[in-house]
PDB file of N, CA and C in Angstrom:
ATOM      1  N   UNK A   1      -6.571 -16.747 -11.082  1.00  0.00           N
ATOM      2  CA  UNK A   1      -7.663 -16.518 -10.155  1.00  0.00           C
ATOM      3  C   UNK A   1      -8.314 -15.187 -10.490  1.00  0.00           C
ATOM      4  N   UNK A   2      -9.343 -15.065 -10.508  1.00  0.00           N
ATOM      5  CA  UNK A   2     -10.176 -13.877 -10.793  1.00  0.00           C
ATOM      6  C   UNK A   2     -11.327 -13.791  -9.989  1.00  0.00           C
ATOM      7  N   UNK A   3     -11.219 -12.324  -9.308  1.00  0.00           N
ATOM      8  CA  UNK A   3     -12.379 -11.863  -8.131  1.00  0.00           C
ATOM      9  C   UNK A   3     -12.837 -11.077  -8.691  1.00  0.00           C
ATOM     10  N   UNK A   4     -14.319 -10.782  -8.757  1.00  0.00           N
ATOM     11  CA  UNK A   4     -15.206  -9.600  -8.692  1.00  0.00           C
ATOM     12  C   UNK A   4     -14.757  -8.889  -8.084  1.00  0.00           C
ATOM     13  N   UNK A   5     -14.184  -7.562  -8.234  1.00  0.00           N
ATOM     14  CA  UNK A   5     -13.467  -7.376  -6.344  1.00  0.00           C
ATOM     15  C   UNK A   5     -14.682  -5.805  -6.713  1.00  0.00           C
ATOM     16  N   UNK A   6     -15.484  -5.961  -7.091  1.00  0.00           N
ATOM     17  CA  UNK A   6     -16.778  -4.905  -6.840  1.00  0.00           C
ATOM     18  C   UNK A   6     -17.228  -5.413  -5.855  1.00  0.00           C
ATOM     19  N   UNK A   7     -18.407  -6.755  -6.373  1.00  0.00           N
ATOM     20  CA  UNK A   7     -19.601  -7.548  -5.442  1.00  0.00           C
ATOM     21  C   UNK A   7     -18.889  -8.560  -5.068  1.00  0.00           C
ATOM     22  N   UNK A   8     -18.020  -9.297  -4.739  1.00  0.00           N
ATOM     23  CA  UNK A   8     -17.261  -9.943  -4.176  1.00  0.00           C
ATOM     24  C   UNK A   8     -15.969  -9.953  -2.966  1.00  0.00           C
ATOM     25  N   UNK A   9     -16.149  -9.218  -2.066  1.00  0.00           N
ATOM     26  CA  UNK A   9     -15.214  -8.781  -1.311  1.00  0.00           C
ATOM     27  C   UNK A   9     -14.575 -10.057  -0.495  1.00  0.00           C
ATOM     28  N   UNK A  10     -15.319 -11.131  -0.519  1.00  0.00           N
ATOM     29  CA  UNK A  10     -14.285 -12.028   0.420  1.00  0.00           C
ATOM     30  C   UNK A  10     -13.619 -12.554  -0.567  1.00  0.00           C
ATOM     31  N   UNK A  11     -13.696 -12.657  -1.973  1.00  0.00           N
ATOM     32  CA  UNK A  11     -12.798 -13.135  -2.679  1.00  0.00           C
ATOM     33  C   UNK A  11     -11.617 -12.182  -3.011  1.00  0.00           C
ATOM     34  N   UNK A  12     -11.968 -11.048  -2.418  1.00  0.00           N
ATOM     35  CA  UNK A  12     -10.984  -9.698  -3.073  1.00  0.00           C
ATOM     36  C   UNK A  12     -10.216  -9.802  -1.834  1.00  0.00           C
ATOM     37  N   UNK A  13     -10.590 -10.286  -0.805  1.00  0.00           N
ATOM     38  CA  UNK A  13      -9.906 -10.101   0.292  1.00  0.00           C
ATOM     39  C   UNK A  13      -8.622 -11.080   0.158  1.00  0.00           C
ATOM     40  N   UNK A  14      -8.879 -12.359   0.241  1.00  0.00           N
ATOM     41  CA  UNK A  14      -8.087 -13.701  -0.082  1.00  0.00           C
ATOM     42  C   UNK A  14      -7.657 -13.476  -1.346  1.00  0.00           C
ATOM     43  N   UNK A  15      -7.407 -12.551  -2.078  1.00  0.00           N
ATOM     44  CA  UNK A  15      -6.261 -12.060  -2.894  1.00  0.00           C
ATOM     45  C   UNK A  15      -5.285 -11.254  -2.383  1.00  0.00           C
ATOM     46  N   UNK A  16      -5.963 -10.693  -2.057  1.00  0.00           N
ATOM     47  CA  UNK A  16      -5.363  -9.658  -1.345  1.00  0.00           C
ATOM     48  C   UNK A  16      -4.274  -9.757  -0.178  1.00  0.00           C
ATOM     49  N   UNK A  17      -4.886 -10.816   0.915  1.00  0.00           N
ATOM     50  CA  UNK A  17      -3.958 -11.434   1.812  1.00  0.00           C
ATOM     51  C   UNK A  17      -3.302 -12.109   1.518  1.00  0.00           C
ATOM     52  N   UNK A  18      -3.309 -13.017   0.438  1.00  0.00           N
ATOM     53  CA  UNK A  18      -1.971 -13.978  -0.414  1.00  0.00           C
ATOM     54  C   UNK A  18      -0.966 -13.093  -0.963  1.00  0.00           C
ATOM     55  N   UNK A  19      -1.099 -12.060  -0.841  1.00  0.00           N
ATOM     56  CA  UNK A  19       0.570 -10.866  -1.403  1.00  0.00           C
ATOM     57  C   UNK A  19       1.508 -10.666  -0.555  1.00  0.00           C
ATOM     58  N   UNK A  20       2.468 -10.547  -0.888  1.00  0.00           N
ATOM     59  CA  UNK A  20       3.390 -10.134  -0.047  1.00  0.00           C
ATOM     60  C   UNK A  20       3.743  -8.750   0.053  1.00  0.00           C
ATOM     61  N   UNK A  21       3.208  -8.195  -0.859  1.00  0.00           N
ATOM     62  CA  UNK A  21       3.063  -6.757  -0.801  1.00  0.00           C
ATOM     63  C   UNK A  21       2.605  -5.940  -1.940  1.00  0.00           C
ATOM     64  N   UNK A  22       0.879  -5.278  -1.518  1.00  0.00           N
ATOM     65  CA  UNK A  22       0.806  -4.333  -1.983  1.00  0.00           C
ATOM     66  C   UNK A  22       1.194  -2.853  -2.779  1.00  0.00           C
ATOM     67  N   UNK A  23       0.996  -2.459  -3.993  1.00  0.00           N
ATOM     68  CA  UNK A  23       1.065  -1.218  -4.083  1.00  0.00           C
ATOM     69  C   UNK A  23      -0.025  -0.488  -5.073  1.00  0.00           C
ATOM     70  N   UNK A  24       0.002   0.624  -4.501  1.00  0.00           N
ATOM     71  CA  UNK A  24      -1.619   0.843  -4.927  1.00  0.00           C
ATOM     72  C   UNK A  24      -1.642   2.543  -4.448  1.00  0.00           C
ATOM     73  N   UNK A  25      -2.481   3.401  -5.041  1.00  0.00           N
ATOM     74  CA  UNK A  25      -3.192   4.612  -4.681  1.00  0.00           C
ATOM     75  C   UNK A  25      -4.076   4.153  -3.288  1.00  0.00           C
ATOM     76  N   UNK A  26      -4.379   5.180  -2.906  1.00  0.00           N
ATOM     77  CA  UNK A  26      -5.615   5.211  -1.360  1.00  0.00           C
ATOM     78  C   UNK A  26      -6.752   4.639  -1.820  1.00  0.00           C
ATOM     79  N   UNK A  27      -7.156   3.365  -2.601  1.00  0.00           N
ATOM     80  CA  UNK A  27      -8.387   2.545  -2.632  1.00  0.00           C
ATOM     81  C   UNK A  27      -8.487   2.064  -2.087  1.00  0.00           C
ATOM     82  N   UNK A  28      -9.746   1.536  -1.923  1.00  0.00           N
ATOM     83  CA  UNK A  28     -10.636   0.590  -0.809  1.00  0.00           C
ATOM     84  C   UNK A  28      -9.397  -0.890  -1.268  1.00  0.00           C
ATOM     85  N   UNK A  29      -9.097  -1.433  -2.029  1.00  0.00           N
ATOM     86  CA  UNK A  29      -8.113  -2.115  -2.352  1.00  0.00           C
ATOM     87  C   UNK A  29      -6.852  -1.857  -1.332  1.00  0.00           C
ATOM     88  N   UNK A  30      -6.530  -0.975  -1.113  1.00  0.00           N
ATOM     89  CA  UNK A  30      -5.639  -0.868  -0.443  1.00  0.00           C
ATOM     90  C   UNK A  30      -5.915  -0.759   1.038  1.00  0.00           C
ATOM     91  N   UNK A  31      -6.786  -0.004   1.454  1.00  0.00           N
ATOM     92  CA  UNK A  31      -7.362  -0.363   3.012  1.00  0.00           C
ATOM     93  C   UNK A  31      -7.837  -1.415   3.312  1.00  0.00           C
ATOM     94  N   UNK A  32      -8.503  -2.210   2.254  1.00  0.00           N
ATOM     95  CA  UNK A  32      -8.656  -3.673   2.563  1.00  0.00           C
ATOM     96  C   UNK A  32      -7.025  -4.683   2.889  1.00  0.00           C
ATOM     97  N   UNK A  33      -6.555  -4.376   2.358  1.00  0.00           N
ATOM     98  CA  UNK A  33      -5.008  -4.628   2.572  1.00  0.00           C
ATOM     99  C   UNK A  33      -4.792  -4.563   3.780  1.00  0.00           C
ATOM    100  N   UNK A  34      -4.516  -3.382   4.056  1.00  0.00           N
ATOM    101  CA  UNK A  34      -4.068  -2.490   5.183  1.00  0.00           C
ATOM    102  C   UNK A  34      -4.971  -3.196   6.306  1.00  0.00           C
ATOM    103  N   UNK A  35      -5.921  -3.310   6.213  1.00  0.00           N
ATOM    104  CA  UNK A  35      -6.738  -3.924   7.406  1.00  0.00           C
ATOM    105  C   UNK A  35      -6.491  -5.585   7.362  1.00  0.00           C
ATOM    106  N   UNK A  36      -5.999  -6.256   6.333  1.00  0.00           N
ATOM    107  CA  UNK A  36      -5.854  -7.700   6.842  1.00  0.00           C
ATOM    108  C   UNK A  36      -4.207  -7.586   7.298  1.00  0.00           C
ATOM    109  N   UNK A  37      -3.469  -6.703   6.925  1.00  0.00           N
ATOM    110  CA  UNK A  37      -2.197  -6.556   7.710  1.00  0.00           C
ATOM    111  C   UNK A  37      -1.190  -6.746   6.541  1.00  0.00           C
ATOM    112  N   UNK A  38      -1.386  -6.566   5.419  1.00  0.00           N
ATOM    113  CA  UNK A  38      -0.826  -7.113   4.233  1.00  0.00           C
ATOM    114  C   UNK A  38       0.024  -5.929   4.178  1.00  0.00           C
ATOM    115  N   UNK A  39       1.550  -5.982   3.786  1.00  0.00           N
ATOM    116  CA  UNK A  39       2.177  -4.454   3.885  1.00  0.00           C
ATOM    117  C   UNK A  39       2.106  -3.820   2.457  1.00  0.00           C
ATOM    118  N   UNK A  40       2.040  -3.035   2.677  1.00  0.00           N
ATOM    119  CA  UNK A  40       1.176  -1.539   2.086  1.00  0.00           C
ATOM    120  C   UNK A  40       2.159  -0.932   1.734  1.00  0.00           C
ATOM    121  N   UNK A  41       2.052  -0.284   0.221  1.00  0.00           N
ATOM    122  CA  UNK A  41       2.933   0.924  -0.184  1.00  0.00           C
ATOM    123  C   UNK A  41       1.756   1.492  -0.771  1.00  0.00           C
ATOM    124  N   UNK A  42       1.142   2.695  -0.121  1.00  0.00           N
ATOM    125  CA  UNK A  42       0.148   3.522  -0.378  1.00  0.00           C
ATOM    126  C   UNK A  42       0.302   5.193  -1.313  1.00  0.00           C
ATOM    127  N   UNK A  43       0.238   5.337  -2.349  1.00  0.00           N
ATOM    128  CA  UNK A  43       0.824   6.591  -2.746  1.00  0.00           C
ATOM    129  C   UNK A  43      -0.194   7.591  -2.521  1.00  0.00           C
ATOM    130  N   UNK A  44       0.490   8.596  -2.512  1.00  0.00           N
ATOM    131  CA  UNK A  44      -1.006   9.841  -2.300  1.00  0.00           C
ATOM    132  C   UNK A  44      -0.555  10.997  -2.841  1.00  0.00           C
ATOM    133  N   UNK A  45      -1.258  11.838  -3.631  1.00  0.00           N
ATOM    134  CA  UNK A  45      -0.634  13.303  -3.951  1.00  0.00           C
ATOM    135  C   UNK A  45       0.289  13.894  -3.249  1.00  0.00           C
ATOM    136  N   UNK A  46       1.264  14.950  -3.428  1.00  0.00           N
ATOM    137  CA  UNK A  46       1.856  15.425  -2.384  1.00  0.00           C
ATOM    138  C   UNK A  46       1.378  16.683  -1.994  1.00  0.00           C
ATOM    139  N   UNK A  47      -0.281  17.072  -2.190  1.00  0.00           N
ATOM    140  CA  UNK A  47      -1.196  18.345  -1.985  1.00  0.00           C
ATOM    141  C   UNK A  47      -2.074  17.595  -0.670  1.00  0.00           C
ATOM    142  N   UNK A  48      -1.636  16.338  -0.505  1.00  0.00           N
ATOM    143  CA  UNK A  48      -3.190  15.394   0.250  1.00  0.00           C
ATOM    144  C   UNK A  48      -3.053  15.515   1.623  1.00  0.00           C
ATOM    145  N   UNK A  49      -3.856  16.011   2.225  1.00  0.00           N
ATOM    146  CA  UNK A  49      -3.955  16.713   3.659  1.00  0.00           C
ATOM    147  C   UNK A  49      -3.550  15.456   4.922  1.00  0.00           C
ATOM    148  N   UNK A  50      -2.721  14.428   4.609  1.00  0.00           N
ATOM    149  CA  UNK A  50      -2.067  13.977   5.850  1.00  0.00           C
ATOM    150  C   UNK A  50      -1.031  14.415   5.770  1.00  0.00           C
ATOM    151  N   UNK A  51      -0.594  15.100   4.567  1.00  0.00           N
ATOM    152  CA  UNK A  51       1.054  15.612   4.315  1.00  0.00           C
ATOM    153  C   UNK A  51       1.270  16.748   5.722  1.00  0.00           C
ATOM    154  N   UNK A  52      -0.463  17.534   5.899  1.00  0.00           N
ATOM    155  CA  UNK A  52       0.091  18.842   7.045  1.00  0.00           C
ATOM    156  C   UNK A  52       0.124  18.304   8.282  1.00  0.00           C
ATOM    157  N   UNK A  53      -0.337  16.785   8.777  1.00  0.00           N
ATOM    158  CA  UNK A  53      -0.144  16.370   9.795  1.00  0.00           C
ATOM    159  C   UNK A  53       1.569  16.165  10.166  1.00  0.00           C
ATOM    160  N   UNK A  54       1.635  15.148  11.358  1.00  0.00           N
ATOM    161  CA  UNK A  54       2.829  15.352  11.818  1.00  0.00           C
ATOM    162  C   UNK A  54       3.517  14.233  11.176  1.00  0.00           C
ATOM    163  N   UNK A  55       2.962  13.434  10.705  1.00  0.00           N
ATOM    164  CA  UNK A  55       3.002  11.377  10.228  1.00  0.00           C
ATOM    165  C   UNK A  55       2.074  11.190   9.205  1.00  0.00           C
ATOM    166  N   UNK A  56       2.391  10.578   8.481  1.00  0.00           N
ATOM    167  CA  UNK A  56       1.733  10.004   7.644  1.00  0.00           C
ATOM    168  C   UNK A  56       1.749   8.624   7.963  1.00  0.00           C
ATOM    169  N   UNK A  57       2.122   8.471   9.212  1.00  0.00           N
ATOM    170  CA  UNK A  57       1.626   6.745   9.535  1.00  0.00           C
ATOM    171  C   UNK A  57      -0.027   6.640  10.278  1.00  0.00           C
ATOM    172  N   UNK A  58      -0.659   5.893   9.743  1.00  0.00           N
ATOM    173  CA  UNK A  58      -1.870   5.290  10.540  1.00  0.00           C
ATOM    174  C   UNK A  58      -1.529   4.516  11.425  1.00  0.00           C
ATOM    175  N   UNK A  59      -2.113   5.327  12.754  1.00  0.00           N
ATOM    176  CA  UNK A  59      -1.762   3.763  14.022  1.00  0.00           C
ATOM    177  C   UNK A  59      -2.287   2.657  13.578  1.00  0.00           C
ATOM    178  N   UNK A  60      -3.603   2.425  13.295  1.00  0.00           N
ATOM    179  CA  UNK A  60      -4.639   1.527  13.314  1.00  0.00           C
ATOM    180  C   UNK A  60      -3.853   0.650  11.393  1.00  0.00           C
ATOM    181  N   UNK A  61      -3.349   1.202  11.015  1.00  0.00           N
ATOM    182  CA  UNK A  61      -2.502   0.367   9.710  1.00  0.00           C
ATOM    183  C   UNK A  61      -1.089   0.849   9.855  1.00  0.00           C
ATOM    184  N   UNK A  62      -0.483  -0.132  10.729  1.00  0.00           N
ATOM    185  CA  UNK A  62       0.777  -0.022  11.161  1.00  0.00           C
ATOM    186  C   UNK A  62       1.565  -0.744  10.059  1.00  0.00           C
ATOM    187  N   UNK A  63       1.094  -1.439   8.689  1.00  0.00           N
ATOM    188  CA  UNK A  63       1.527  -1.809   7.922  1.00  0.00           C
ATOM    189  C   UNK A  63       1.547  -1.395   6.379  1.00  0.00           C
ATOM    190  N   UNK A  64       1.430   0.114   6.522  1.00  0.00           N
ATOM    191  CA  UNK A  64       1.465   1.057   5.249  1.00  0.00           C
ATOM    192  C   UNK A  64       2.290   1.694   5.048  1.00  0.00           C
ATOM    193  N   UNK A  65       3.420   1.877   4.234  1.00  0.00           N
ATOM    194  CA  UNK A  65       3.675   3.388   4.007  1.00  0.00           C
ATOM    195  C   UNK A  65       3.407   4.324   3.060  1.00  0.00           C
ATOM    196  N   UNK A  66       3.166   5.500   3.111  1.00  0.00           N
ATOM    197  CA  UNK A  66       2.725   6.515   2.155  1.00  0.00           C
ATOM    198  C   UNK A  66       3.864   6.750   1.135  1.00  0.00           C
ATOM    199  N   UNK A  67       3.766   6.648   0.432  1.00  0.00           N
ATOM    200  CA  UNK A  67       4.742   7.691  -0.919  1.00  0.00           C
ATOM    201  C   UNK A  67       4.007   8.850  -1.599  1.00  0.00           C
ATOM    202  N   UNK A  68       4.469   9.976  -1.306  1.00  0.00           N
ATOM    203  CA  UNK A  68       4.360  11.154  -1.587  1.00  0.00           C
ATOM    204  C   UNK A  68       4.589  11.146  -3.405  1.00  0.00           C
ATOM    205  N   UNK A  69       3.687  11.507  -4.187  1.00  0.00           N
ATOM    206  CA  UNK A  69       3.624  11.758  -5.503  1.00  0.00           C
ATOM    207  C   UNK A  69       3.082  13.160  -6.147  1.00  0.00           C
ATOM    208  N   UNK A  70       3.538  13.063  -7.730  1.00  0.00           N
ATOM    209  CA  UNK A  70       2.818  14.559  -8.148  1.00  0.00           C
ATOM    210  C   UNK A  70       2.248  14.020  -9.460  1.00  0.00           C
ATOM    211  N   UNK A  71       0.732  14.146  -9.044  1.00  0.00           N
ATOM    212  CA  UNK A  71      -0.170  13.046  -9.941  1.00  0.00           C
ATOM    213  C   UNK A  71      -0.507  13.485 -11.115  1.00  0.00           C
ATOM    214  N   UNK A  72       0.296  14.554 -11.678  1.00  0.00           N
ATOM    215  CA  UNK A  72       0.679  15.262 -13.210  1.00  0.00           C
ATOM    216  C   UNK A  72       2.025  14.078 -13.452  1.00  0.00           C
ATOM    217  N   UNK A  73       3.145  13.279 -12.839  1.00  0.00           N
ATOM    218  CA  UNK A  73       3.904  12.872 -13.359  1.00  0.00           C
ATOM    219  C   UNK A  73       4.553  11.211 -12.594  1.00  0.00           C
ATOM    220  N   UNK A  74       3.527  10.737 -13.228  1.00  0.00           N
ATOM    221  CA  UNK A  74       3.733   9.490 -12.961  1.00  0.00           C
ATOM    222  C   UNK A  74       5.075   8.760 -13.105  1.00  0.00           C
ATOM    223  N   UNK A  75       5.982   8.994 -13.993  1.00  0.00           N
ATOM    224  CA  UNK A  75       6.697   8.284 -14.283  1.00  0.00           C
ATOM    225  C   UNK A  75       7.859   8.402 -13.174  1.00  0.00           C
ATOM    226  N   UNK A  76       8.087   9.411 -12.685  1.00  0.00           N
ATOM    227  CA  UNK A  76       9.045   9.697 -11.203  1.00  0.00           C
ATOM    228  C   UNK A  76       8.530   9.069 -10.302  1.00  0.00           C
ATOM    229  N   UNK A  77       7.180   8.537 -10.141  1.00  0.00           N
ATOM    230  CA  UNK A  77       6.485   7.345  -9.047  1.00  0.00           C
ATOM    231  C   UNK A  77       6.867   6.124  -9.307  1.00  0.00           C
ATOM    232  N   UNK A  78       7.510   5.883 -10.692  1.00  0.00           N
ATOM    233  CA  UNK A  78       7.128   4.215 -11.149  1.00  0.00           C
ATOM    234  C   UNK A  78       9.399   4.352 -10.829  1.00  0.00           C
ATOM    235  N   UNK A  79       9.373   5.069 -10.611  1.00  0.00           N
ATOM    236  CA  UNK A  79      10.705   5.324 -11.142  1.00  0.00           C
ATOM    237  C   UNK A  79      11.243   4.949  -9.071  1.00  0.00           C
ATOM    238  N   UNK A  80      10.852   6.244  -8.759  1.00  0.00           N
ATOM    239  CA  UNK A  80      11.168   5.757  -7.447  1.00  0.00           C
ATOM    240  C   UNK A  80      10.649   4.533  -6.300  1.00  0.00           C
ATOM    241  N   UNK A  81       9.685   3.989  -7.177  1.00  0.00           N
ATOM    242  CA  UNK A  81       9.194   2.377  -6.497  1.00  0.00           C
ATOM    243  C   UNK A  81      10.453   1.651  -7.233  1.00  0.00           C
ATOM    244  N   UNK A  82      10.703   1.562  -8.411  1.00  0.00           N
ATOM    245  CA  UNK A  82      12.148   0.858  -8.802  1.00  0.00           C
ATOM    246  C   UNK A  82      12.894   0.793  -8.381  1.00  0.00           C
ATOM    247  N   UNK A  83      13.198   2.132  -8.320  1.00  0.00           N
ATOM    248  CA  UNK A  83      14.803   2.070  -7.616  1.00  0.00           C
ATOM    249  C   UNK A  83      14.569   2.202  -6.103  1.00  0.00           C
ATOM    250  N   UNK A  84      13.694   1.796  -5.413  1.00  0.00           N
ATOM    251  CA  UNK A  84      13.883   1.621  -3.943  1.00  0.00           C
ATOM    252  C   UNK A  84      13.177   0.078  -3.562  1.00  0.00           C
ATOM    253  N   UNK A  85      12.728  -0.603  -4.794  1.00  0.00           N
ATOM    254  CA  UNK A  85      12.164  -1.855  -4.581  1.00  0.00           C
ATOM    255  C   UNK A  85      12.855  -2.817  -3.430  1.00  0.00           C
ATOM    256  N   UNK A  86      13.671  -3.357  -3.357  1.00  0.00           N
ATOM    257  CA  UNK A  86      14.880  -3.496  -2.060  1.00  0.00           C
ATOM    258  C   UNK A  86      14.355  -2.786  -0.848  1.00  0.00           C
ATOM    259  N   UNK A  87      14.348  -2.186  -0.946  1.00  0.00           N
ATOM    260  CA  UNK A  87      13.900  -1.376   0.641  1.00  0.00           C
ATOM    261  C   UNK A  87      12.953  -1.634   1.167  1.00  0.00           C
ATOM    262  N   UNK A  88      11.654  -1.600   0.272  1.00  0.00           N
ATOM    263  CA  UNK A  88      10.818  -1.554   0.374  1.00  0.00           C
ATOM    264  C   UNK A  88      10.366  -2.677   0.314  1.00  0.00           C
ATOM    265  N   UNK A  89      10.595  -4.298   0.093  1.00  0.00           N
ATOM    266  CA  UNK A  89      10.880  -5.696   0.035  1.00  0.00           C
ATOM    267  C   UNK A  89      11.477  -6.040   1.786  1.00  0.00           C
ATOM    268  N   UNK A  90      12.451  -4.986   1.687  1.00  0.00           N
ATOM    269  CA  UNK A  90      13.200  -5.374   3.489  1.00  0.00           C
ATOM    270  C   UNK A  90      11.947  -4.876   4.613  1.00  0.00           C
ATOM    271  N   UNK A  91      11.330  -4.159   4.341  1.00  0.00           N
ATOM    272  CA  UNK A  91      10.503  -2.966   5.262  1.00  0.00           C
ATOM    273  C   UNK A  91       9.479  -3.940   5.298  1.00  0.00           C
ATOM    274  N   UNK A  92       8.729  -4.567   4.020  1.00  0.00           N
ATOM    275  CA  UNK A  92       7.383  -5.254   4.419  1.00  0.00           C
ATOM    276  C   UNK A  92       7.721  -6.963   5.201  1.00  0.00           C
ATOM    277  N   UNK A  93       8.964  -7.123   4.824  1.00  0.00           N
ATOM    278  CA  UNK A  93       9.555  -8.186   5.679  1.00  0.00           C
ATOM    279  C   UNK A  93       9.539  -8.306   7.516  1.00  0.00           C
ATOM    280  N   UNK A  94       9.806  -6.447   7.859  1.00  0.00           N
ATOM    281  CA  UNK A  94       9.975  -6.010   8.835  1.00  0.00           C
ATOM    282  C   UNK A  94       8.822  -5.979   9.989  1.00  0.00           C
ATOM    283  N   UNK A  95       7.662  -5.614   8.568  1.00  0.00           N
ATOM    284  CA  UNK A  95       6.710  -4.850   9.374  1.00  0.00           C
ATOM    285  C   UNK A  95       5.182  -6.429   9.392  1.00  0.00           C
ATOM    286  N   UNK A  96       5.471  -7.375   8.827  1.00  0.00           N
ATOM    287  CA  UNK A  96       4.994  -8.548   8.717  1.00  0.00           C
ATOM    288  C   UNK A  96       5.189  -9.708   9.815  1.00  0.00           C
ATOM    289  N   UNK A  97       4.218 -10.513  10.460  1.00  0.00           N
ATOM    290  CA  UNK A  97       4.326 -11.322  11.549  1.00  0.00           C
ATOM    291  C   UNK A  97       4.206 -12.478  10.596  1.00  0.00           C
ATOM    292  N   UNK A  98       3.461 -12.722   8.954  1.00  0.00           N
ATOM    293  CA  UNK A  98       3.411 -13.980   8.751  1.00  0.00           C
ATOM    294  C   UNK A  98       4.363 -14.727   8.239  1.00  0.00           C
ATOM    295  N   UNK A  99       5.795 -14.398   8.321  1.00  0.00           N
ATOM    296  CA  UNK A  99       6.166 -15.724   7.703  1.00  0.00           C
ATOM    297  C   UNK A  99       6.127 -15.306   6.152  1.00  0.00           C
ATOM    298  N   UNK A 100       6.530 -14.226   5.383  1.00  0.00           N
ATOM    299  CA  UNK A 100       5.916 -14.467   4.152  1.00  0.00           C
ATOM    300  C   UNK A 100       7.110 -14.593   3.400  1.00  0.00           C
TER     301      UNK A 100
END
């Protein structure tokens, strides 16, 4: 299946909602996610200004979580989505109403 996912957003969407789980940087890809309820593993620098808040949870995307990264070294990102894949498989199970 292949979406325009530029000029095509309802086809990017219905990709998007057929996952069982996202992972992705803070793109519109990923808030599109996040807004059809699709669970979310969202990474973000660990300089990125929700870090000084109190949460890095969004009420309004109760189905994201952030992973804190250092975007000089990718490979400790790809490394700790590995080795916590399990968890993070149980969590979008958790945080999911459809059945997936």
């Amino acid at each position: 299946f292949f979406a325009d996912q530029k000029d095509d957003l309802g086809s990017t969407c219905a990709l998007l909602g057929a996952c069982d789980l996202i992972i992705s940087p803070g793109t519109a890809a990923a808030q599109m996610a996040a807004a059809l309820g699709v669970p979310t593993l969202m990474f973000v620098p660990t300089a990125h200004k929700k870090k000084k808040q109190k949460s890095m949870q969004i009420p309004w995307h109760p189905t994201v979580r952030h992973i804190e990264h250092d975007p000089y070294n990718h490979d400790v990102l790809i490394n700790a989505i590995l080795d916590n894949i399990a968890t993070y498989i149980n969590w979008s199970n958790q945080v999911t109403s459809s059945d997936r």
